[in-house]
C-alpha atoms as a PDB file:
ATOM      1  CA  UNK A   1      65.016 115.559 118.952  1.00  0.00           C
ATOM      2  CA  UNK A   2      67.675 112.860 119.464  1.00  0.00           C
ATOM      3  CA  UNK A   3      65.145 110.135 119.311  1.00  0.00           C
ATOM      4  CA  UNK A   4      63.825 111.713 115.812  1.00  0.00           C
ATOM      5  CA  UNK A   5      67.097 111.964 114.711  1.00  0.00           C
ATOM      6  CA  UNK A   6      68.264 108.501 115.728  1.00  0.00           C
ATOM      7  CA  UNK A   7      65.454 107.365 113.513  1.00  0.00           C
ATOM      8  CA  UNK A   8      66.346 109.200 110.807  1.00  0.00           C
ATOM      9  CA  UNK A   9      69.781 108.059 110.740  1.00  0.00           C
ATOM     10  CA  UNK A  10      69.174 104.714 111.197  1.00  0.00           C
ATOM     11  CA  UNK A  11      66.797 104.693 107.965  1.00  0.00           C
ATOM     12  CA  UNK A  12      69.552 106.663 106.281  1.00  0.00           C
ATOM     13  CA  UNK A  13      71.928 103.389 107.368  1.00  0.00           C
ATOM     14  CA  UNK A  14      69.736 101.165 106.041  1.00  0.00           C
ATOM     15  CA  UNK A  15      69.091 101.922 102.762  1.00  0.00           C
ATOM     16  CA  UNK A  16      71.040  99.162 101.273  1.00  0.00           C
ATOM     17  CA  UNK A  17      72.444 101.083  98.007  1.00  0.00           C
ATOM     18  CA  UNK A  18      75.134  98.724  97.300  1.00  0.00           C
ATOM     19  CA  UNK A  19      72.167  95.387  97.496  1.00  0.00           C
ATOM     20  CA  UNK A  20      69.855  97.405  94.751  1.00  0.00           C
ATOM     21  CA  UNK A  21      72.645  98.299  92.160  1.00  0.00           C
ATOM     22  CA  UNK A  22      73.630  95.092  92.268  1.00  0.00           C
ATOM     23  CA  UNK A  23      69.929  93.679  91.220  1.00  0.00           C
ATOM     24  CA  UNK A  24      70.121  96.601  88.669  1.00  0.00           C
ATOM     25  CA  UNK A  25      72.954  94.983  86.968  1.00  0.00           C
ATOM     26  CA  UNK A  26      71.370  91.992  87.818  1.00  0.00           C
ATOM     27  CA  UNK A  27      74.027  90.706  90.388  1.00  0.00           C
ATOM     28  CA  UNK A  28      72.387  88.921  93.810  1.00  0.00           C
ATOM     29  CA  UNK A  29      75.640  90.376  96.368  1.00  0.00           C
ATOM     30  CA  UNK A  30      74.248  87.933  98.548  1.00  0.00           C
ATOM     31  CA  UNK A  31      75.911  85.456  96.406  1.00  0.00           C
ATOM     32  CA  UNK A  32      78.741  87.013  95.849  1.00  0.00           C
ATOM     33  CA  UNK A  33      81.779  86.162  97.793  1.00  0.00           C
ATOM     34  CA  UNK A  34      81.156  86.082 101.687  1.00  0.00           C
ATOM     35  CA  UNK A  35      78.034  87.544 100.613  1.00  0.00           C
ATOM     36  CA  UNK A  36      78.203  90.941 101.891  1.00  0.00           C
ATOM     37  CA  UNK A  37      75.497  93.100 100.592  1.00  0.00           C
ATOM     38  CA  UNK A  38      78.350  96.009 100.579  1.00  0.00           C
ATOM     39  CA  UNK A  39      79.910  97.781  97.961  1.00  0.00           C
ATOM     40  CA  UNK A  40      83.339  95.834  97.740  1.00  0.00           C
ATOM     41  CA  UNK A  41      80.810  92.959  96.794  1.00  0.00           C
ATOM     42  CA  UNK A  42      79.047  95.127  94.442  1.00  0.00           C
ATOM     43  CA  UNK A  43      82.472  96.240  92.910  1.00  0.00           C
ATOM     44  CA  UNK A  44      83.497  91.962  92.474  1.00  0.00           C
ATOM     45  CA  UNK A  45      80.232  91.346  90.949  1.00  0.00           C
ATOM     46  CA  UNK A  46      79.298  94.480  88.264  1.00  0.00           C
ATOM     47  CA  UNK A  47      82.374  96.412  87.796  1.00  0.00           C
ATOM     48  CA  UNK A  48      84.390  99.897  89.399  1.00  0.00           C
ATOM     49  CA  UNK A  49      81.342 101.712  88.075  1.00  0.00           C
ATOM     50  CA  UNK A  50      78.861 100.358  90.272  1.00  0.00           C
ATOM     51  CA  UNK A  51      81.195  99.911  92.807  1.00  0.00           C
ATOM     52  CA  UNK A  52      82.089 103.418  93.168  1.00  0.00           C
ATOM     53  CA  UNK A  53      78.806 104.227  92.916  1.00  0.00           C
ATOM     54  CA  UNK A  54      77.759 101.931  95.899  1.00  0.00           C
ATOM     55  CA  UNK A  55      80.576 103.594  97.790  1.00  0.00           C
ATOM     56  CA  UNK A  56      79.866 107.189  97.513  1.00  0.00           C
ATOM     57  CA  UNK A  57      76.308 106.253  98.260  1.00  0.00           C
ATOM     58  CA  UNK A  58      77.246 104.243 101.412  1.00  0.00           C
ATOM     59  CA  UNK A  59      79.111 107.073 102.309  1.00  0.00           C
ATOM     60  CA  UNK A  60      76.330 109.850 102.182  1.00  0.00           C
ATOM     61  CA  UNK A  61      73.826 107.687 104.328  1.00  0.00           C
ATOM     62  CA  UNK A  62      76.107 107.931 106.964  1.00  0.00           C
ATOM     63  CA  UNK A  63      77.575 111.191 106.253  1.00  0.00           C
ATOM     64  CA  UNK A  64      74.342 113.286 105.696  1.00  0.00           C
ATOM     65  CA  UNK A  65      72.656 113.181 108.287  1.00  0.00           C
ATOM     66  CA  UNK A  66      75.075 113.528 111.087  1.00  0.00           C
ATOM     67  CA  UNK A  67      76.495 116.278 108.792  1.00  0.00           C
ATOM     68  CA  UNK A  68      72.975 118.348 109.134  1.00  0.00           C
ATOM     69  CA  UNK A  69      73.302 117.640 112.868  1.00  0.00           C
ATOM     70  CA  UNK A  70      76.188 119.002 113.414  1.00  0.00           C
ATOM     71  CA  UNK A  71      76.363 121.879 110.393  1.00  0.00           C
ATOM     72  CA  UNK A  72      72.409 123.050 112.999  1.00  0.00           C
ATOM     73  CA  UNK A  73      73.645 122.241 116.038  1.00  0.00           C
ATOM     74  CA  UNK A  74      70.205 120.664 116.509  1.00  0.00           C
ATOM     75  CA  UNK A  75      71.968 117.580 118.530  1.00  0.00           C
ATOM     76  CA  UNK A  76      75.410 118.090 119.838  1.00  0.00           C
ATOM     77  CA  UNK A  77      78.146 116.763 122.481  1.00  0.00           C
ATOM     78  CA  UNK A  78      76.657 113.027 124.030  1.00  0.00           C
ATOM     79  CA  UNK A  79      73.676 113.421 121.619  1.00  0.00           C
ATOM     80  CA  UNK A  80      74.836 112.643 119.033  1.00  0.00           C
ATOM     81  CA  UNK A  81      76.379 109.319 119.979  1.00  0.00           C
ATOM     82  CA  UNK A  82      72.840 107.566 119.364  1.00  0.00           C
ATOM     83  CA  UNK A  83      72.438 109.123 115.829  1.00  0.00           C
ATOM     84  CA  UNK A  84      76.026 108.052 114.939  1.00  0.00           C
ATOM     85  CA  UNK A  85      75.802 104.971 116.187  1.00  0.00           C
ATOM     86  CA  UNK A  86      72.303 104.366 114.390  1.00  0.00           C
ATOM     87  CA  UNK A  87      73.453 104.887 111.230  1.00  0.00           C
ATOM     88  CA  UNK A  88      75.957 102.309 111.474  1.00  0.00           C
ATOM     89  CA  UNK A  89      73.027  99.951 112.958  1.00  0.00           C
ATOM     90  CA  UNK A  90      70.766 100.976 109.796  1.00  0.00           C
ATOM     91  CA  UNK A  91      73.500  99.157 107.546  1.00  0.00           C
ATOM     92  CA  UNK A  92      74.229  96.261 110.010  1.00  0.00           C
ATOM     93  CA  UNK A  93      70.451  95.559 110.575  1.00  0.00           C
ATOM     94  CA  UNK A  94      68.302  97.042 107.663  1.00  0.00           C
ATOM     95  CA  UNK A  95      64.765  96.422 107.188  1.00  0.00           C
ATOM     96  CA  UNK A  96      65.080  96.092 104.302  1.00  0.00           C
ATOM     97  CA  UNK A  97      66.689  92.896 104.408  1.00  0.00           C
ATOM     98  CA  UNK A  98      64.837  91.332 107.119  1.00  0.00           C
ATOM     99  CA  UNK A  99      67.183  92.729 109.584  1.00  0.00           C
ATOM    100  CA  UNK A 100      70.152  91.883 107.971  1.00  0.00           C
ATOM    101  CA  UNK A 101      72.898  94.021 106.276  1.00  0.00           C
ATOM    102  CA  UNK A 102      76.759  94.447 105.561  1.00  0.00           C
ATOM    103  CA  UNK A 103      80.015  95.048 107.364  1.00  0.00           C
ATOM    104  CA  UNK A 104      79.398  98.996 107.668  1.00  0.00           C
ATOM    105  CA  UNK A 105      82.956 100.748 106.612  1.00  0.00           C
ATOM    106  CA  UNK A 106      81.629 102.833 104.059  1.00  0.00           C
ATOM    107  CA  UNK A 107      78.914 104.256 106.378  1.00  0.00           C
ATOM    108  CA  UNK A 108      81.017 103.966 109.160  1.00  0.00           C
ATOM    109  CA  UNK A 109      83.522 106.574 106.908  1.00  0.00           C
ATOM    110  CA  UNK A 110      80.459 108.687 106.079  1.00  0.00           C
ATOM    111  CA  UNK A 111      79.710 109.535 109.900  1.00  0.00           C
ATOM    112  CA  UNK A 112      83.228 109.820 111.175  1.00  0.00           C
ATOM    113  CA  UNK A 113      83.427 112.599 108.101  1.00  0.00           C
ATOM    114  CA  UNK A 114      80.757 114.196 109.325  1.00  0.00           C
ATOM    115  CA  UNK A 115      81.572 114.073 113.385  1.00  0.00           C
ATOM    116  CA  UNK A 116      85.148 115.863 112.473  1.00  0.00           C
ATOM    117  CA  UNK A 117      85.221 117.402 109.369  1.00  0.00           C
ATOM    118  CA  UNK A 118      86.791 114.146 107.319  1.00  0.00           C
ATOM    119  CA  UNK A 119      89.979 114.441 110.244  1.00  0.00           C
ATOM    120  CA  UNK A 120      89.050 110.849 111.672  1.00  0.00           C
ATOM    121  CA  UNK A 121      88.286 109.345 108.377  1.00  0.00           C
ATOM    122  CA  UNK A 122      91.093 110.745 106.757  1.00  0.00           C
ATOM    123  CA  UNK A 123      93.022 108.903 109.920  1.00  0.00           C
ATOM    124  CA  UNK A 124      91.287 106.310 109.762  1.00  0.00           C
ATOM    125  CA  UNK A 125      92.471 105.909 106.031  1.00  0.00           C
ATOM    126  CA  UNK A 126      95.700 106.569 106.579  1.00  0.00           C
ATOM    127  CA  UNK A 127      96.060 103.937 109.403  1.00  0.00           C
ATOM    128  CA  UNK A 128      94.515 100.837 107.160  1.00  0.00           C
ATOM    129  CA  UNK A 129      96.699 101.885 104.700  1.00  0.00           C
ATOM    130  CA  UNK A 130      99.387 101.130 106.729  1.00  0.00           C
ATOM    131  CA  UNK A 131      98.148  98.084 108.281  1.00  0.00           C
ATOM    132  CA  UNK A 132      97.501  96.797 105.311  1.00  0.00           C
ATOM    133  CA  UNK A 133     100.896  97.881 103.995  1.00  0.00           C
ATOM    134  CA  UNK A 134     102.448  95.956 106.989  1.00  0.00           C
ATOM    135  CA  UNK A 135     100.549  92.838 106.493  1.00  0.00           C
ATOM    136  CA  UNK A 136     101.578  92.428 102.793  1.00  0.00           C
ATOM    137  CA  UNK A 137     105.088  92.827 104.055  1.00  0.00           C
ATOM    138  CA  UNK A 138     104.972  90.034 106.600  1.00  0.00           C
ATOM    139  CA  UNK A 139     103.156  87.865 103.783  1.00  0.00           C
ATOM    140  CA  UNK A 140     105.662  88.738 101.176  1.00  0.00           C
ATOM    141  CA  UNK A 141     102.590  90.562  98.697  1.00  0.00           C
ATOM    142  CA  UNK A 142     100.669  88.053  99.324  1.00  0.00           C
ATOM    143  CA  UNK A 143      96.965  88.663  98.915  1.00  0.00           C
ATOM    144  CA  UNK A 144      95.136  88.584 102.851  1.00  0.00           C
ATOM    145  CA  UNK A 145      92.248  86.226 103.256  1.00  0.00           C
ATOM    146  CA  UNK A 146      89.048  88.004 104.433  1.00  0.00           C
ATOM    147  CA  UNK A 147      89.843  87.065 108.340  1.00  0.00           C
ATOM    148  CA  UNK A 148      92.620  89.146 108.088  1.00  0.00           C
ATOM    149  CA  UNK A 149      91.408  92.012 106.104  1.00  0.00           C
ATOM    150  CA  UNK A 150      88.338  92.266 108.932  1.00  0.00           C
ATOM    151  CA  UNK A 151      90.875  92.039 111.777  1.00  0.00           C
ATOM    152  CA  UNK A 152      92.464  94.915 110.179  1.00  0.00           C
ATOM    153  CA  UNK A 153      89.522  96.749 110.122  1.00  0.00           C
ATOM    154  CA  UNK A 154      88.757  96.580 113.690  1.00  0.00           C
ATOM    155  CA  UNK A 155      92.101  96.832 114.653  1.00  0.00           C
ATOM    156  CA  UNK A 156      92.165 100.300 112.791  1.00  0.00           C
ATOM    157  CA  UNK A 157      89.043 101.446 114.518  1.00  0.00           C
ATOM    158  CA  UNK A 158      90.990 100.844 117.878  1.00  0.00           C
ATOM    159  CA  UNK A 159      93.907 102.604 116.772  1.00  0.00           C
ATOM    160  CA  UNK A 160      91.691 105.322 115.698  1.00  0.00           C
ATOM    161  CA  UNK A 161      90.196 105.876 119.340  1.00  0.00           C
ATOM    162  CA  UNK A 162      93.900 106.566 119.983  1.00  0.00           C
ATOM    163  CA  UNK A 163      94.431 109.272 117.803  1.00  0.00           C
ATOM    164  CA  UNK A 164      90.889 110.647 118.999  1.00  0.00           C
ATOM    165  CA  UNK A 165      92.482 110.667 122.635  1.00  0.00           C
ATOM    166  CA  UNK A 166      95.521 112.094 121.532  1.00  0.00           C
ATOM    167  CA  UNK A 167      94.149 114.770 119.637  1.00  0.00           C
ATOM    168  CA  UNK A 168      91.918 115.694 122.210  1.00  0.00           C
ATOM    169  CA  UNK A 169      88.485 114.970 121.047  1.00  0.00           C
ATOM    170  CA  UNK A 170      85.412 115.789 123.681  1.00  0.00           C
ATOM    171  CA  UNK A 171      84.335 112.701 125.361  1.00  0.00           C
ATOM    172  CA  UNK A 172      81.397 112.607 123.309  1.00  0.00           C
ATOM    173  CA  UNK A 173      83.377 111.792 120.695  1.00  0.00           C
ATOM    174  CA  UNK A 174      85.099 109.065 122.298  1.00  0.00           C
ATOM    175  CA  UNK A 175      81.564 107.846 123.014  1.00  0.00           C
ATOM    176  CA  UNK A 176      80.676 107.849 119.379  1.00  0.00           C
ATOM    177  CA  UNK A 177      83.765 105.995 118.879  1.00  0.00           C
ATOM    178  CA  UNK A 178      83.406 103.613 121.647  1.00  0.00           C
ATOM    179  CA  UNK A 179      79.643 102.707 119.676  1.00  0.00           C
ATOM    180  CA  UNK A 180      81.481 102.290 116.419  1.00  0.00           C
ATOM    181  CA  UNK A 181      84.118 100.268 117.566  1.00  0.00           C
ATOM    182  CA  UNK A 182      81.558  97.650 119.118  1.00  0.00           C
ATOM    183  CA  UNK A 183      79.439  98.053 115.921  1.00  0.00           C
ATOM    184  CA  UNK A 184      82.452  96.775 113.557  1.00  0.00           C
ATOM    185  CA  UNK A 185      83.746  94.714 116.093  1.00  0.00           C
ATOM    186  CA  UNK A 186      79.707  92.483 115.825  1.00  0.00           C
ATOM    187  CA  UNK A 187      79.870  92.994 112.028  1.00  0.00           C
ATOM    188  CA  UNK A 188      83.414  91.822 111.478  1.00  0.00           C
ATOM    189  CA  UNK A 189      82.813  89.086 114.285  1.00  0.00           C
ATOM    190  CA  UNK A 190      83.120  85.956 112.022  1.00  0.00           C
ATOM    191  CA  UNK A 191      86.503  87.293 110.201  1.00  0.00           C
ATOM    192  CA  UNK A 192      87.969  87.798 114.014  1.00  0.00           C
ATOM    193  CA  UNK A 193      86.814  84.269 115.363  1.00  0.00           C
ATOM    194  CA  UNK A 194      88.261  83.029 112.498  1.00  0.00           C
ATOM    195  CA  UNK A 195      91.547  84.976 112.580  1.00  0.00           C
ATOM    196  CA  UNK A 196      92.100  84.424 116.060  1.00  0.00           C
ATOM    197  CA  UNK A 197      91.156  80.280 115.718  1.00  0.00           C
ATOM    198  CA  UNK A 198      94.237  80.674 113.008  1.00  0.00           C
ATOM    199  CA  UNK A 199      96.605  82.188 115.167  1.00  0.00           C
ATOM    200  CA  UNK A 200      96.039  79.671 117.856  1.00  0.00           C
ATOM    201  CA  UNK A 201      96.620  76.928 114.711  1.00  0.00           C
ATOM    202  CA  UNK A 202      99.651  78.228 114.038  1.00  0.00           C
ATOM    203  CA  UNK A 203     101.143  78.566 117.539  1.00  0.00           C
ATOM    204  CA  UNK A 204     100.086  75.060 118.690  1.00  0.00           C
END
């Protein structure tokens, strides 16, 4: 059952929602921007209505089928770390774009919503908010560049596997966590090389 259902959520993840609206409205993502084939691309490119609509459908790949897993009980505790961590995977690598995909956040929302009840996204939320409160602070409103908005993103997924500990989450939770953290960390790994290289810039 947890290899069925690992393949199930990984197809879920790779559906790439965002990539086909965007053709629909006749938009190419993967010339958009950094090329992300994600729904903050699809948003840039055709509007808040596709956008939104790439989001909440980002979402549900990850969040429905860990949500039937854990609403049946058909996989629990350490088995569901593969599912979770392969619907992440299904976005990062899809098929369907010769093994290719996006950064993962919306999915990555949709299966911490369904692993708690929306508690860890909701943190989750609540935590970039406030790093990205803080960073327009130190830059005085200015916008971020895109090294610094990904750095922020893993940096919130860290901060998140505090509050899991914290709150006393099973350690199959902090297992899924553990996989998601590594998963953004890979997808977001050009925005922290870069981020990093910049910080070294600006101390030497």
């Amino acid at each position: 059952m947890i290899i069925l259902w690992t393949l199930v959520s990984f197809l879920s993840g790779s559906l790439m929602f965002s990539y086909w609206l965007g053709l629909q409205a006749k938009q190419n993502l993967k010339e958009v921007g950094d090329g992300n084939p994600g729904a903050l691309n699809l948003w840039r490119a055709a509007g808040y209505a596709h956008g939104l609509a790439g989001v909440a459908l980002d979402f549900l790949k990850g969040y429905v089928p860990l949500a039937c897993l854990v609403a049946t009980g058909t996989v629990s505790g350490f088995g569901l770390v593969l599912p979770s961590a392969a619907a992440i995977m299904g976005h990062a690598f899809s098929p369907f774009m010769r093994w290719r995909g996006g950064k993962a956040i919306a999915v990555t929302f949709g299966v911490w919503s369904a692993l708690t009840g929306f508690a860890a996204s909701l943190a989750y939320a609540v935590i970039l908010a406030v790093l990205l409160a803080g960073s327009r602070l130190l830059t005085r409103g200015r916008p971020t560049g895109s090294e610094a908005d990904g750095f922020q993103v893993v940096l919130g997924m860290l901060l998140l596997g505090v509050f899991l500990l914290v709150a006393g989450y099973a350690r199959a939770i902090l297992a899924c966590w553990l996989a998601s953290m590594l998963l953004l960390a890979y997808t977001h790994r050009k925005e922290l090389r870069r981020f990093i290289a910049l910080r070294v810039r600006l101390r030497s």
